[in-house]
PDB file of N, CA and C in Angstrom:
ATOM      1  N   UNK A   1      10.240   7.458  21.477  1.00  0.00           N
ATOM      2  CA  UNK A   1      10.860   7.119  20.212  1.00  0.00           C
ATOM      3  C   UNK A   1      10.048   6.039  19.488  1.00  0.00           C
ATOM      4  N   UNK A   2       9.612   4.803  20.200  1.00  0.00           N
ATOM      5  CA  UNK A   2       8.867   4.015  19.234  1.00  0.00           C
ATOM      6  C   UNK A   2       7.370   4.592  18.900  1.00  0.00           C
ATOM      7  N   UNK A   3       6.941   5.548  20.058  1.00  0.00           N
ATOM      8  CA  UNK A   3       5.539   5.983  19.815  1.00  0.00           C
ATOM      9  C   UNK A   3       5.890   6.634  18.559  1.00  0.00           C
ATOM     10  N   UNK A   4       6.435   7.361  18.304  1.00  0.00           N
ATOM     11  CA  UNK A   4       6.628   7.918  16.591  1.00  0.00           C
ATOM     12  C   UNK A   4       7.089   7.325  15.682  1.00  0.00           C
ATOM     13  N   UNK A   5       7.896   6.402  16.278  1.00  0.00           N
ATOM     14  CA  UNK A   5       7.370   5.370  14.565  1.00  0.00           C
ATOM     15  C   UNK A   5       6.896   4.508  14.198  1.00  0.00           C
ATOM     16  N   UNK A   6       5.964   4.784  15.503  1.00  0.00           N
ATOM     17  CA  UNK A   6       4.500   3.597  15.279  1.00  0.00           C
ATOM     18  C   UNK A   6       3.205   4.826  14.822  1.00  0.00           C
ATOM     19  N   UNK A   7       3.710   5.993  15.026  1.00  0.00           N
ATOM     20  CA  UNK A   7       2.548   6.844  13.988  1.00  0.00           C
ATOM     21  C   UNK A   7       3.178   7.031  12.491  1.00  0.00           C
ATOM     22  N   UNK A   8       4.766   7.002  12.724  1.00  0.00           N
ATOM     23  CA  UNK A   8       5.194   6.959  11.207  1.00  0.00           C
ATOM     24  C   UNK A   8       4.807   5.994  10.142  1.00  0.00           C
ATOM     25  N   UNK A   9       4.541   4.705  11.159  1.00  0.00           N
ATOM     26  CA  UNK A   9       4.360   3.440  10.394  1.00  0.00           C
ATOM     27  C   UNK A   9       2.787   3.409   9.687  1.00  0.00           C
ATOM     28  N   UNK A  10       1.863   3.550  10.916  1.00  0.00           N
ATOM     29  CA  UNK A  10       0.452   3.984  10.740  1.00  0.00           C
ATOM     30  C   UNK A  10       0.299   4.933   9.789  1.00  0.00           C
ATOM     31  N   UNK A  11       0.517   6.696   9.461  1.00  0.00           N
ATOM     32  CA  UNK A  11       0.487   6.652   8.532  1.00  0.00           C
ATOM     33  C   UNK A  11       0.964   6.225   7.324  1.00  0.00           C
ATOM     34  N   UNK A  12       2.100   5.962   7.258  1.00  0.00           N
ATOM     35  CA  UNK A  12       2.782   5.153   5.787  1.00  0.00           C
ATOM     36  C   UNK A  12       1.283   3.954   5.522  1.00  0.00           C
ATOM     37  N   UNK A  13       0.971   3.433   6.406  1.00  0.00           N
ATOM     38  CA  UNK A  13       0.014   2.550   5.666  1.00  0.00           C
ATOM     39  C   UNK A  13      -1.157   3.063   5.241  1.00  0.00           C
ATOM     40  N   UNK A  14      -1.927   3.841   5.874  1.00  0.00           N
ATOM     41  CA  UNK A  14      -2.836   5.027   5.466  1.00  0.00           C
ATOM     42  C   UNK A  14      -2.792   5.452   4.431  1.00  0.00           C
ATOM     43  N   UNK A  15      -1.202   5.917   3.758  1.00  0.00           N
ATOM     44  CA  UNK A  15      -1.136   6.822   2.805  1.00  0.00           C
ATOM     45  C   UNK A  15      -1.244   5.430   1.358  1.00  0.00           C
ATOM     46  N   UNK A  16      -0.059   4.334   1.923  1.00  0.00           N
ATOM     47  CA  UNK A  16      -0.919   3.326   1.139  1.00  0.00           C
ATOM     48  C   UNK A  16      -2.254   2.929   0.620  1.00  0.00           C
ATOM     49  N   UNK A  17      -3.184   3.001   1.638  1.00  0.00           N
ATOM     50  CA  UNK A  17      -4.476   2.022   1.440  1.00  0.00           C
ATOM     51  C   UNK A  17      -4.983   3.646   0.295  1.00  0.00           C
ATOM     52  N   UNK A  18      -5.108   4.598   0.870  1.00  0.00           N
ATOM     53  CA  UNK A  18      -5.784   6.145   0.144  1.00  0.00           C
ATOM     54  C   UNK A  18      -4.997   5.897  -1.249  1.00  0.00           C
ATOM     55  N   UNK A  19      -3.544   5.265  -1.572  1.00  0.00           N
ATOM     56  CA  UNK A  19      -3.121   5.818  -2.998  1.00  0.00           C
ATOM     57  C   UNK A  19      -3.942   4.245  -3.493  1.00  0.00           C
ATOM     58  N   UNK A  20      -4.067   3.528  -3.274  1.00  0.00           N
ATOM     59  CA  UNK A  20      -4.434   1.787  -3.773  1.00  0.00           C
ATOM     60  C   UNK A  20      -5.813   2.083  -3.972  1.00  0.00           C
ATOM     61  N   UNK A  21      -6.621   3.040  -2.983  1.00  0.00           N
ATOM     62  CA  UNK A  21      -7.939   3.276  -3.259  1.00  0.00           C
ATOM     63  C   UNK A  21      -8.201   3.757  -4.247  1.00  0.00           C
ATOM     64  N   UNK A  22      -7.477   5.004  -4.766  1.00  0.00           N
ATOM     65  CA  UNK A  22      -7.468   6.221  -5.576  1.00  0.00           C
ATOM     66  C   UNK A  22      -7.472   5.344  -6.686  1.00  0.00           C
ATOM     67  N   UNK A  23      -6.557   4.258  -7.062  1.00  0.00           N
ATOM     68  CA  UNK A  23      -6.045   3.938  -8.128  1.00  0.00           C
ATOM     69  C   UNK A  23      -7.115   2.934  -8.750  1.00  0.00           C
ATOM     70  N   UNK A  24      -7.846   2.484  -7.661  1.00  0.00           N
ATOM     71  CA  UNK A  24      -8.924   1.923  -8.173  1.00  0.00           C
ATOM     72  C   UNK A  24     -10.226   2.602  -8.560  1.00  0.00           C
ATOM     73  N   UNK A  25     -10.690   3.252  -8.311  1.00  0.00           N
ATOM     74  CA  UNK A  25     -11.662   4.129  -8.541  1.00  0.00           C
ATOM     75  C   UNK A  25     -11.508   4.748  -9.635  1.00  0.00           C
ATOM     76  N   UNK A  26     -10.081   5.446  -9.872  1.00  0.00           N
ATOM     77  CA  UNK A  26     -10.062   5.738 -11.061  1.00  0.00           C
ATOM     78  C   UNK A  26     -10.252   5.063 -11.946  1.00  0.00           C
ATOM     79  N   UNK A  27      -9.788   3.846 -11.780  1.00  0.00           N
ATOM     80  CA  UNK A  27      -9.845   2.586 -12.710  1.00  0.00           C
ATOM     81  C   UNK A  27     -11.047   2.462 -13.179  1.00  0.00           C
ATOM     82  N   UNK A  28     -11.908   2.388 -12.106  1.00  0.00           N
ATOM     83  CA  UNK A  28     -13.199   2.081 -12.392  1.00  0.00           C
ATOM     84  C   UNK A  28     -13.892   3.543 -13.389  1.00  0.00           C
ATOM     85  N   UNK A  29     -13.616   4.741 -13.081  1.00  0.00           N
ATOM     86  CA  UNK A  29     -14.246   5.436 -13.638  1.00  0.00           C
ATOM     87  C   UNK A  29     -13.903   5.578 -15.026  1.00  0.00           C
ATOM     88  N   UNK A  30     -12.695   5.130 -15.287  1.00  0.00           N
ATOM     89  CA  UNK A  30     -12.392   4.427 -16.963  1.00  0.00           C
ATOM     90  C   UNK A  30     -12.868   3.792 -17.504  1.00  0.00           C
ATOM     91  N   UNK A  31     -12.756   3.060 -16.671  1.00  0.00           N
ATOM     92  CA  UNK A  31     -14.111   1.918 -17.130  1.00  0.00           C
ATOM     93  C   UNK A  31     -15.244   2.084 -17.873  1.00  0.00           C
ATOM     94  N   UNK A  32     -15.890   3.053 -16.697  1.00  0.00           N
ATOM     95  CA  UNK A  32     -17.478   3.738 -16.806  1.00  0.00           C
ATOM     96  C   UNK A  32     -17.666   4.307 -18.441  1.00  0.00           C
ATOM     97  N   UNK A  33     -16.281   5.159 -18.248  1.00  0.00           N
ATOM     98  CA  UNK A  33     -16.630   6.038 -19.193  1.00  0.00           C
ATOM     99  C   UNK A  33     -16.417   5.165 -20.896  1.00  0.00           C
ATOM    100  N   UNK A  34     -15.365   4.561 -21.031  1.00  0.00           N
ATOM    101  CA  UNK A  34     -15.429   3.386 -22.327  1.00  0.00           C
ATOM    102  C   UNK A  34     -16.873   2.451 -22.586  1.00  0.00           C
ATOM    103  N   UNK A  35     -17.297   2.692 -21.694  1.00  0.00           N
ATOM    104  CA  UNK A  35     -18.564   1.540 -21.329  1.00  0.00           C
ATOM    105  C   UNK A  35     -19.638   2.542 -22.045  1.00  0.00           C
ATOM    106  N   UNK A  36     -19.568   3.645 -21.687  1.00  0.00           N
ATOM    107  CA  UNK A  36     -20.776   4.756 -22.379  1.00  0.00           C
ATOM    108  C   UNK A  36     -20.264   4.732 -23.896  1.00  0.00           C
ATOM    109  N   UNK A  37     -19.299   4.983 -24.257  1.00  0.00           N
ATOM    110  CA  UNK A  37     -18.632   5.039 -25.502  1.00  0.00           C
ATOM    111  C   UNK A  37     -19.470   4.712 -26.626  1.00  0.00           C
ATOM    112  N   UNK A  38     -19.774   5.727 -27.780  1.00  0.00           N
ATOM    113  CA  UNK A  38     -20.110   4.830 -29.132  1.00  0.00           C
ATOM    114  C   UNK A  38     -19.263   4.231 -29.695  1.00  0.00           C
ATOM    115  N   UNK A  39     -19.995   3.522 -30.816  1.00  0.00           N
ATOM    116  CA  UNK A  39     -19.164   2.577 -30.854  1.00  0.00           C
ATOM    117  C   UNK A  39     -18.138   0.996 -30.384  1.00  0.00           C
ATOM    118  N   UNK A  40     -18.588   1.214 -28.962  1.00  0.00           N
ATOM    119  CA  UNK A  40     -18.074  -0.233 -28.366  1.00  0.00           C
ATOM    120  C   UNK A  40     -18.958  -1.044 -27.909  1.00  0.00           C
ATOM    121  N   UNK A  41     -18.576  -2.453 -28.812  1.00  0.00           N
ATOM    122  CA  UNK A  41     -19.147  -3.179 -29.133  1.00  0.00           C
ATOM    123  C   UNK A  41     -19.724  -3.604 -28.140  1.00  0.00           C
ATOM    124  N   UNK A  42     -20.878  -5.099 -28.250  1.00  0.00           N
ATOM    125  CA  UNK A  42     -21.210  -5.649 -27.407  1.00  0.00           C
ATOM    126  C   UNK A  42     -20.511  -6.281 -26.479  1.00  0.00           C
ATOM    127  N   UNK A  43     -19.788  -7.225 -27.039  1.00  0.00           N
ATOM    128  CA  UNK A  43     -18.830  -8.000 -26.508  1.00  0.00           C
ATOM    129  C   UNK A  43     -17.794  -7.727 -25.819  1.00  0.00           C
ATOM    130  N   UNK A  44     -17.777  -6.335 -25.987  1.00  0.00           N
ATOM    131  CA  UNK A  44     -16.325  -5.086 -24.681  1.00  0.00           C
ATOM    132  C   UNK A  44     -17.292  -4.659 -24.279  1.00  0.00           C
ATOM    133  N   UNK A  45     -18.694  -4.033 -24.031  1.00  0.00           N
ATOM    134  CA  UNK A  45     -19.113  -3.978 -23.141  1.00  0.00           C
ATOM    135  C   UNK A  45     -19.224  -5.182 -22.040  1.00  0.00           C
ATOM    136  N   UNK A  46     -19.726  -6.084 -22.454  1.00  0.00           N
ATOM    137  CA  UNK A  46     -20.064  -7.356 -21.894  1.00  0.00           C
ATOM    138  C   UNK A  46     -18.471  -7.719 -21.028  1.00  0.00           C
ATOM    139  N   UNK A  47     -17.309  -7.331 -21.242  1.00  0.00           N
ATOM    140  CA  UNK A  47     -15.861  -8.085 -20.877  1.00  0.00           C
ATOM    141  C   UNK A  47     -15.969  -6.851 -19.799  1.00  0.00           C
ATOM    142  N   UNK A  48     -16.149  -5.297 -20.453  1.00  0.00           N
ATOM    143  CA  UNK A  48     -15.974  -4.384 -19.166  1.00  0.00           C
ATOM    144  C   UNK A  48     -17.143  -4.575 -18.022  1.00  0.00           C
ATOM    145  N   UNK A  49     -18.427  -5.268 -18.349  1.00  0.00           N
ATOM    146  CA  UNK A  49     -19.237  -5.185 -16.882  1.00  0.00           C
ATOM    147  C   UNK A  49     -18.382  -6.228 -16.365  1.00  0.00           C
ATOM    148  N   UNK A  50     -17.905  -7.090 -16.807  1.00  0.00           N
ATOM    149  CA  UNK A  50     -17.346  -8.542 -15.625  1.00  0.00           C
ATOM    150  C   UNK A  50     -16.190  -7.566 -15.414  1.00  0.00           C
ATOM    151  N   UNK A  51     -15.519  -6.792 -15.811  1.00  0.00           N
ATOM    152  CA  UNK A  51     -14.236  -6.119 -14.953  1.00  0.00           C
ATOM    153  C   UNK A  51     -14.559  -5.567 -13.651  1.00  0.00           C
ATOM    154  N   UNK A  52     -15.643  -4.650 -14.230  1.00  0.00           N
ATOM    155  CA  UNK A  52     -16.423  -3.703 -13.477  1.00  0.00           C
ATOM    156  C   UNK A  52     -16.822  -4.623 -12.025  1.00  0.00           C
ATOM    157  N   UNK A  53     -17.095  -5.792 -12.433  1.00  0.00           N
ATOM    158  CA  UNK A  53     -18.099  -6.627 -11.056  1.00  0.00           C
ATOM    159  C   UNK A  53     -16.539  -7.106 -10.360  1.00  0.00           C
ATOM    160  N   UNK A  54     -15.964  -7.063 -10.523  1.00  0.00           N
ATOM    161  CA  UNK A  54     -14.045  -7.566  -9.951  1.00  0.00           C
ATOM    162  C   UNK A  54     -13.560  -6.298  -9.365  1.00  0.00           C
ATOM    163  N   UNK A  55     -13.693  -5.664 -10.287  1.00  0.00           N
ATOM    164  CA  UNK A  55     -13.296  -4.131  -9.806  1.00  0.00           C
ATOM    165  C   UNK A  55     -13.700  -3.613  -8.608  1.00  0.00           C
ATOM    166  N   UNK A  56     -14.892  -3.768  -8.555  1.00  0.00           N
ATOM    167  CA  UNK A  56     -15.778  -3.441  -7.210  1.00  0.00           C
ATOM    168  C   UNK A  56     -15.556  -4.121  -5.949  1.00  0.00           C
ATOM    169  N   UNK A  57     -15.326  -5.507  -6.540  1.00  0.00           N
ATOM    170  CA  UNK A  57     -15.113  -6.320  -5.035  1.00  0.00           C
ATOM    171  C   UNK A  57     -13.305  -5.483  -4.556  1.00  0.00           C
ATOM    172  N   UNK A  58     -12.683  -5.595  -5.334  1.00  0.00           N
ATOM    173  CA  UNK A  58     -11.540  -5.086  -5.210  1.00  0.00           C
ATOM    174  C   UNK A  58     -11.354  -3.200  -4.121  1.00  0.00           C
ATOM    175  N   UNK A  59     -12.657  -2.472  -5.370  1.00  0.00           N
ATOM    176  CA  UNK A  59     -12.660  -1.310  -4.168  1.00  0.00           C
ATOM    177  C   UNK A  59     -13.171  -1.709  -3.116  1.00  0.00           C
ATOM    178  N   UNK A  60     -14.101  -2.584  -2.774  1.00  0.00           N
ATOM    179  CA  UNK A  60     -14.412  -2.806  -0.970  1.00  0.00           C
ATOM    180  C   UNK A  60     -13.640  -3.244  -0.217  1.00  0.00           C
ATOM    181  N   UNK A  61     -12.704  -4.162  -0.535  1.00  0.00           N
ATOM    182  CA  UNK A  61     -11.645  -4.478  -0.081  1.00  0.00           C
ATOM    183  C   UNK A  61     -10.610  -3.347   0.594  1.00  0.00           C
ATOM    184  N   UNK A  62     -10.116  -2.266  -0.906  1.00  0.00           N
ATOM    185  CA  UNK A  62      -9.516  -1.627  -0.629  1.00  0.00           C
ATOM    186  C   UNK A  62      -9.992  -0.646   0.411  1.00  0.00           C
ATOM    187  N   UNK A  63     -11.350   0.086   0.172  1.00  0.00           N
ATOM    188  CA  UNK A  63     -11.825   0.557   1.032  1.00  0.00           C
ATOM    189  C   UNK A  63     -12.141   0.044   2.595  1.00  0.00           C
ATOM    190  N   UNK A  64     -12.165  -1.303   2.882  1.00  0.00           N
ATOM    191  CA  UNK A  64     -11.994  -1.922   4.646  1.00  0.00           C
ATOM    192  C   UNK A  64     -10.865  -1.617   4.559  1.00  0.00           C
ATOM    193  N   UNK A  65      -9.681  -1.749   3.899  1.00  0.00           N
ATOM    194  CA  UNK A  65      -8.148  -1.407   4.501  1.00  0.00           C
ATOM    195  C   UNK A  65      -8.391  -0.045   4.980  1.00  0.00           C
ATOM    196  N   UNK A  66      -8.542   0.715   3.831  1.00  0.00           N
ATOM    197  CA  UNK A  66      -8.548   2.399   3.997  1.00  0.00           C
ATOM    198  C   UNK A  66      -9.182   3.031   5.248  1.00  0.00           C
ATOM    199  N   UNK A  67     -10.069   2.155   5.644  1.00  0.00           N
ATOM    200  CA  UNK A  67     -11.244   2.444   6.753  1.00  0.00           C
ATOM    201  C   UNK A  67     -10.515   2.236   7.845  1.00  0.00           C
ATOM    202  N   UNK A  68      -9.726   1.336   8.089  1.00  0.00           N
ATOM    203  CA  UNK A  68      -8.900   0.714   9.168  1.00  0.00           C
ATOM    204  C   UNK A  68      -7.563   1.660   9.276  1.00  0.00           C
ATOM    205  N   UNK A  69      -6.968   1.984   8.563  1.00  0.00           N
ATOM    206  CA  UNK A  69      -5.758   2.596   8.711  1.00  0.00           C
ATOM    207  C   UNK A  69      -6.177   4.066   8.821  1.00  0.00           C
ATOM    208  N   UNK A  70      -7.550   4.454   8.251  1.00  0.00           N
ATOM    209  CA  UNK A  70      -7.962   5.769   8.863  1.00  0.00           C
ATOM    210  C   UNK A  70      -8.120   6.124  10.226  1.00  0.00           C
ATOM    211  N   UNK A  71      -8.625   5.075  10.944  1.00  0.00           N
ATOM    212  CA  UNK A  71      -8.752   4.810  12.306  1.00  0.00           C
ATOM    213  C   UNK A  71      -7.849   4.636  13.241  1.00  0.00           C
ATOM    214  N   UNK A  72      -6.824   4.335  12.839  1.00  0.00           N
ATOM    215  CA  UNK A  72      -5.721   4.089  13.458  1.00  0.00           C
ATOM    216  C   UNK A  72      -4.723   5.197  13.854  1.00  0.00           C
ATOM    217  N   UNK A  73      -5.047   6.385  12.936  1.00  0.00           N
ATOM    218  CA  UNK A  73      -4.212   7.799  13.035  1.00  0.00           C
ATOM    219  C   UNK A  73      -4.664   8.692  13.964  1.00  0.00           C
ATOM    220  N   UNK A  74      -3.848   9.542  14.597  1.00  0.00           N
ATOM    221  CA  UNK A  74      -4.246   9.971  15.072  1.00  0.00           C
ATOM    222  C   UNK A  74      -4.046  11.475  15.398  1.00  0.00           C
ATOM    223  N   UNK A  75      -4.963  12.432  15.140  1.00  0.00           N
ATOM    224  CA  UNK A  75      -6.287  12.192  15.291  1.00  0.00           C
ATOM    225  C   UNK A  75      -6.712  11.497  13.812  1.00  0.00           C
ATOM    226  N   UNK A  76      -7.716  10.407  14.456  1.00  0.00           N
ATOM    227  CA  UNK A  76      -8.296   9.723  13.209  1.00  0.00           C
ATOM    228  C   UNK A  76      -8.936  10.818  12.386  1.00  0.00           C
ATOM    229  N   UNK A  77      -9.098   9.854  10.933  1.00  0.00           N
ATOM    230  CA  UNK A  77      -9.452  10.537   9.934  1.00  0.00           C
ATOM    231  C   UNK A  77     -10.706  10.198   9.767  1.00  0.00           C
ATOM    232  N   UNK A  78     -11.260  10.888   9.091  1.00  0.00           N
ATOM    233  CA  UNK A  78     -13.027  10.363   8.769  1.00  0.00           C
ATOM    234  C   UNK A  78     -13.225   9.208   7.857  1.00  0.00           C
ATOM    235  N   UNK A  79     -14.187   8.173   8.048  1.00  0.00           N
ATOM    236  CA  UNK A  79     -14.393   6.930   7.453  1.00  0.00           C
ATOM    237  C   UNK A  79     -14.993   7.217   5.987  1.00  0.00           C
ATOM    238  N   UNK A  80     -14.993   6.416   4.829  1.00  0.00           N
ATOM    239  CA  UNK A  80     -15.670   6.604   3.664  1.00  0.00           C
ATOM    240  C   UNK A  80     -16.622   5.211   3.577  1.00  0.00           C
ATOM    241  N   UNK A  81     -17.209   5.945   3.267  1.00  0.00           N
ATOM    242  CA  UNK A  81     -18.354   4.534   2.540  1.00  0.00           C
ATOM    243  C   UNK A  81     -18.481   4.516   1.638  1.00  0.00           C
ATOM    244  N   UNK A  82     -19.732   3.322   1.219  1.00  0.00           N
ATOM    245  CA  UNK A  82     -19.366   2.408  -0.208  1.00  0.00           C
ATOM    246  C   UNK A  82     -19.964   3.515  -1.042  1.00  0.00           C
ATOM    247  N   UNK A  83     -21.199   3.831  -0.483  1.00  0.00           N
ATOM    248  CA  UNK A  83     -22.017   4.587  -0.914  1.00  0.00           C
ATOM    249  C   UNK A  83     -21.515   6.038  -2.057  1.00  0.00           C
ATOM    250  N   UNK A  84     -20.400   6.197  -1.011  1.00  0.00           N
ATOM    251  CA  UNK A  84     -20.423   7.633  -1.124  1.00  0.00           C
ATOM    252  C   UNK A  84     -18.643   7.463  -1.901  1.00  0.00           C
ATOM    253  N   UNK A  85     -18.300   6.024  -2.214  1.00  0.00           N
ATOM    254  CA  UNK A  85     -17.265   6.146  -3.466  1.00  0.00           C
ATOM    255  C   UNK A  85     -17.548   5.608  -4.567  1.00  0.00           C
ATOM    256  N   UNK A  86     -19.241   5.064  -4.805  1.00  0.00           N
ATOM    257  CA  UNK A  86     -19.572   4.464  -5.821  1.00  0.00           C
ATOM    258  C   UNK A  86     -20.636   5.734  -6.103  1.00  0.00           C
ATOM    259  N   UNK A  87     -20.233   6.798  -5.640  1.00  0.00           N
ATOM    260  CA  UNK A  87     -21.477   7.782  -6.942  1.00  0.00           C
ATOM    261  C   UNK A  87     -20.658   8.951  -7.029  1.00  0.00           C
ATOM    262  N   UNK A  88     -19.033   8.491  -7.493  1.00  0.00           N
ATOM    263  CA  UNK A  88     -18.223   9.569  -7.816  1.00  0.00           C
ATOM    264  C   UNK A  88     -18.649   8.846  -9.382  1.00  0.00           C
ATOM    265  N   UNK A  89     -19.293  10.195 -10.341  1.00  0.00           N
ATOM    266  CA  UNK A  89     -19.101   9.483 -11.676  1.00  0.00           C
ATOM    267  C   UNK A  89     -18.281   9.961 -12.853  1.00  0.00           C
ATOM    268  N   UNK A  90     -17.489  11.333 -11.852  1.00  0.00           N
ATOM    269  CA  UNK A  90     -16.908  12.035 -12.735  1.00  0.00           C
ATOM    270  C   UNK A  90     -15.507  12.074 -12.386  1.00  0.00           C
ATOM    271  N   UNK A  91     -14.167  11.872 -12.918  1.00  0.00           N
ATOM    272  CA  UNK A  91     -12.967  12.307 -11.940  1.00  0.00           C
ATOM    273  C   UNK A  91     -12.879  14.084 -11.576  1.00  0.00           C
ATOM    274  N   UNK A  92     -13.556  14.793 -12.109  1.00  0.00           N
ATOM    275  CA  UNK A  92     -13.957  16.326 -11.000  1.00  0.00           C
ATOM    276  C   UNK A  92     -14.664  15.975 -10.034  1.00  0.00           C
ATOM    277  N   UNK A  93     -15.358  15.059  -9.842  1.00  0.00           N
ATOM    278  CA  UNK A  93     -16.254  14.782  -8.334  1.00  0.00           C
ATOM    279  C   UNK A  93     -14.935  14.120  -7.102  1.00  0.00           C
ATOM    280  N   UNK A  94     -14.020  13.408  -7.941  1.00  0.00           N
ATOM    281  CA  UNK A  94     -13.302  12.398  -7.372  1.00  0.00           C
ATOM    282  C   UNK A  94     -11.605  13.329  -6.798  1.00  0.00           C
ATOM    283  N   UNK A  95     -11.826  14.291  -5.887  1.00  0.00           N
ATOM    284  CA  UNK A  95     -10.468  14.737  -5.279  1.00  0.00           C
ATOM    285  C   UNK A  95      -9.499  13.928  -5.140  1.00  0.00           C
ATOM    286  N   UNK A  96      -8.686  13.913  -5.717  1.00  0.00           N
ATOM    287  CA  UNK A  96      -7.315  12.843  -5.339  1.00  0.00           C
ATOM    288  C   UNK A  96      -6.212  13.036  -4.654  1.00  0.00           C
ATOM    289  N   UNK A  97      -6.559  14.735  -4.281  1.00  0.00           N
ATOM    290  CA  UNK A  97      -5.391  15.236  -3.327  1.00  0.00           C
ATOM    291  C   UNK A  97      -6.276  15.639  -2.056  1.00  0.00           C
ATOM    292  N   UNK A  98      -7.006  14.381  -1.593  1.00  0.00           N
ATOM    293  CA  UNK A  98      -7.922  15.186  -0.447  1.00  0.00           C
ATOM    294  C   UNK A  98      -7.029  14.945   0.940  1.00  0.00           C
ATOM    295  N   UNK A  99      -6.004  14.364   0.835  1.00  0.00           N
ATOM    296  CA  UNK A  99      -5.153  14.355   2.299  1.00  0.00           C
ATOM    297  C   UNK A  99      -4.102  13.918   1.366  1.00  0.00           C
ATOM    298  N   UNK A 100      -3.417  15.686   1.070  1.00  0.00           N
ATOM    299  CA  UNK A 100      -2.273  15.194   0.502  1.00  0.00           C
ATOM    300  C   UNK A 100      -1.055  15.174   1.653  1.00  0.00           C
ATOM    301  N   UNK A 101       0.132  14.470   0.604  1.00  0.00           N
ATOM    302  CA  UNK A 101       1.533  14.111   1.599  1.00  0.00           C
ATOM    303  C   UNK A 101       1.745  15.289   2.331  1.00  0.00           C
ATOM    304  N   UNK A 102       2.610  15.589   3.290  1.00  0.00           N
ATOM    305  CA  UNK A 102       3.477  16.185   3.775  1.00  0.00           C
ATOM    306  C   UNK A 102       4.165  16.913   2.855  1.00  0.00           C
ATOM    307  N   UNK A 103       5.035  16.074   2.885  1.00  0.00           N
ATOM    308  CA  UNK A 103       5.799  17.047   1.442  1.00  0.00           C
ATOM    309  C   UNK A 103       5.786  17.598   0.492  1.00  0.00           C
ATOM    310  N   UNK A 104       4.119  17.103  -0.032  1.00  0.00           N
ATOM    311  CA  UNK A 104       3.398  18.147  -0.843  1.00  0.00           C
ATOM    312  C   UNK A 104       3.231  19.057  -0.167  1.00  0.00           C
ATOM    313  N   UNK A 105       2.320  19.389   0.321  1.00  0.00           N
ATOM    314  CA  UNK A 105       2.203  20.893   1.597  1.00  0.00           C
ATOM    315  C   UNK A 105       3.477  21.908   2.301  1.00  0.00           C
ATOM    316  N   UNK A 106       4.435  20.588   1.961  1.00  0.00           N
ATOM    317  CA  UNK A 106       5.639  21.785   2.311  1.00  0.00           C
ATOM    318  C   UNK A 106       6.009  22.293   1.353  1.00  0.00           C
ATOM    319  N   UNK A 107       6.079  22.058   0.079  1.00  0.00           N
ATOM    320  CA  UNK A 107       6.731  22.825  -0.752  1.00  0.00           C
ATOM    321  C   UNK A 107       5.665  24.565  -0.962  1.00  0.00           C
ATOM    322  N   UNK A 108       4.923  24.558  -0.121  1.00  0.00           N
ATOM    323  CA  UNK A 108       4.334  26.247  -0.640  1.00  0.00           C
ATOM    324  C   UNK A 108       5.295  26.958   0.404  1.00  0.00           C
ATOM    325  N   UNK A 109       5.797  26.532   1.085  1.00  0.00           N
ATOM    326  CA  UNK A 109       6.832  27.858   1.217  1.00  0.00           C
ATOM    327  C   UNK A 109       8.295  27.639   0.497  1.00  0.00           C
ATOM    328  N   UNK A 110       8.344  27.173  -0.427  1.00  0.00           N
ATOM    329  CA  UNK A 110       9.091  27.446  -1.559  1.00  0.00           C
ATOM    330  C   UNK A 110       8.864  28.119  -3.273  1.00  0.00           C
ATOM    331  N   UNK A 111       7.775  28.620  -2.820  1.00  0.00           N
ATOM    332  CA  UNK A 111       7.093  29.871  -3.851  1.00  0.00           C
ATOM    333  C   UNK A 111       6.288  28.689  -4.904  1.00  0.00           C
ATOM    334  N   UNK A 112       5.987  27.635  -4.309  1.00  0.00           N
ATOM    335  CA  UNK A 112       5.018  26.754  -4.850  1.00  0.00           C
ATOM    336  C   UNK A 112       3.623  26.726  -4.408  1.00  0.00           C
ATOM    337  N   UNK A 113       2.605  26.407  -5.350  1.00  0.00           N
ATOM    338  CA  UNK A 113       0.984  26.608  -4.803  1.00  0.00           C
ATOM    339  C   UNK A 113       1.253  25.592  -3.808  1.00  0.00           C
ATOM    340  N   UNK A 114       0.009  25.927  -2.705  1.00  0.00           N
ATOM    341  CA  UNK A 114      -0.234  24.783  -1.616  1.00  0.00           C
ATOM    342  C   UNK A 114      -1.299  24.324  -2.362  1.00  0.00           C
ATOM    343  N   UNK A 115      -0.881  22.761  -1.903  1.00  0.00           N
ATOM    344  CA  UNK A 115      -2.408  21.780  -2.518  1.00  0.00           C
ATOM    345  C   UNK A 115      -2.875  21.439  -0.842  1.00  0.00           C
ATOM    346  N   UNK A 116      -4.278  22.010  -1.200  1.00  0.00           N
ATOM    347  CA  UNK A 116      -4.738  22.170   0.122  1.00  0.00           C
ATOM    348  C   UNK A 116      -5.759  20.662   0.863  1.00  0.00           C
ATOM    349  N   UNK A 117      -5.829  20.850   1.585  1.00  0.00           N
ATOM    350  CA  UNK A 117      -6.542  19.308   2.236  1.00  0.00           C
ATOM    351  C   UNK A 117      -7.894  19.974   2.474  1.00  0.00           C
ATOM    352  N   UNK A 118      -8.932  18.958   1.880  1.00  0.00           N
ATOM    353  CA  UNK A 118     -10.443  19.584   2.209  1.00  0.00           C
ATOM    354  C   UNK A 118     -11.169  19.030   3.301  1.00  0.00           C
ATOM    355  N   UNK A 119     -10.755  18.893   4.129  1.00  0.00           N
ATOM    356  CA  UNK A 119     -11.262  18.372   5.494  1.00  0.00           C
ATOM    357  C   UNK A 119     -11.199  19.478   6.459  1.00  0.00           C
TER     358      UNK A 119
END
């Protein structure tokens, strides 16, 4: 009984650190993209790179949580690196349902699409 809701607990935090991740990245790729923008000025560019340099410390952060609570499941999940979440430059590059909930996945046998996990 406690072994399961010490995996219940483990993932609940997992699913945390992956939605806190998500939310930053996206963030950031908002960012990106206002930053290309004509039209914006110097001075919002200049305010979005200092976001951008906050932003980042923020995804590494989020990403050591994410890394840790990936590890912790079991069977563990595969680790992400910095690398390989700082050259998403598009949100089509950026899957956001790549380990979706439970309860997403259950609803396809209620004549709903399955959102599928790409792992």
């Amino acid at each position: 009984m406690w072994n399961r809701a010490k995996e219940l607990h483990e993932f609940r935090e997992y699913r945390r650190a992956l939605e806190s991740l998500e939310g930053l990245v996206v963030a950031r790729l908002f960012e990106l993209s206002k930053m290309n923008m004509a039209n914006t000025g110097y001075k919002l560019r200049k305010h979005i790179s200092k976001a951008l340099q906050t932003r980042s410390k923020a995804i590494r952060t989020a990403l050591d949580k994410f890394n840790k609570a990936a590890a912790q499941l079991k069977p563990p999940r595969p680790a992400l690196k910095w690398e390989e979440v700082v050259e998403y430059a598009f949100l089509s590059e950026f899957n956001l349902l790549r380990d979706p909930h439970p309860c997403l996945t259950s609803l396809h046998g209620h004549g709903l699409p399955l959102l599928v996990d790409s792992y």
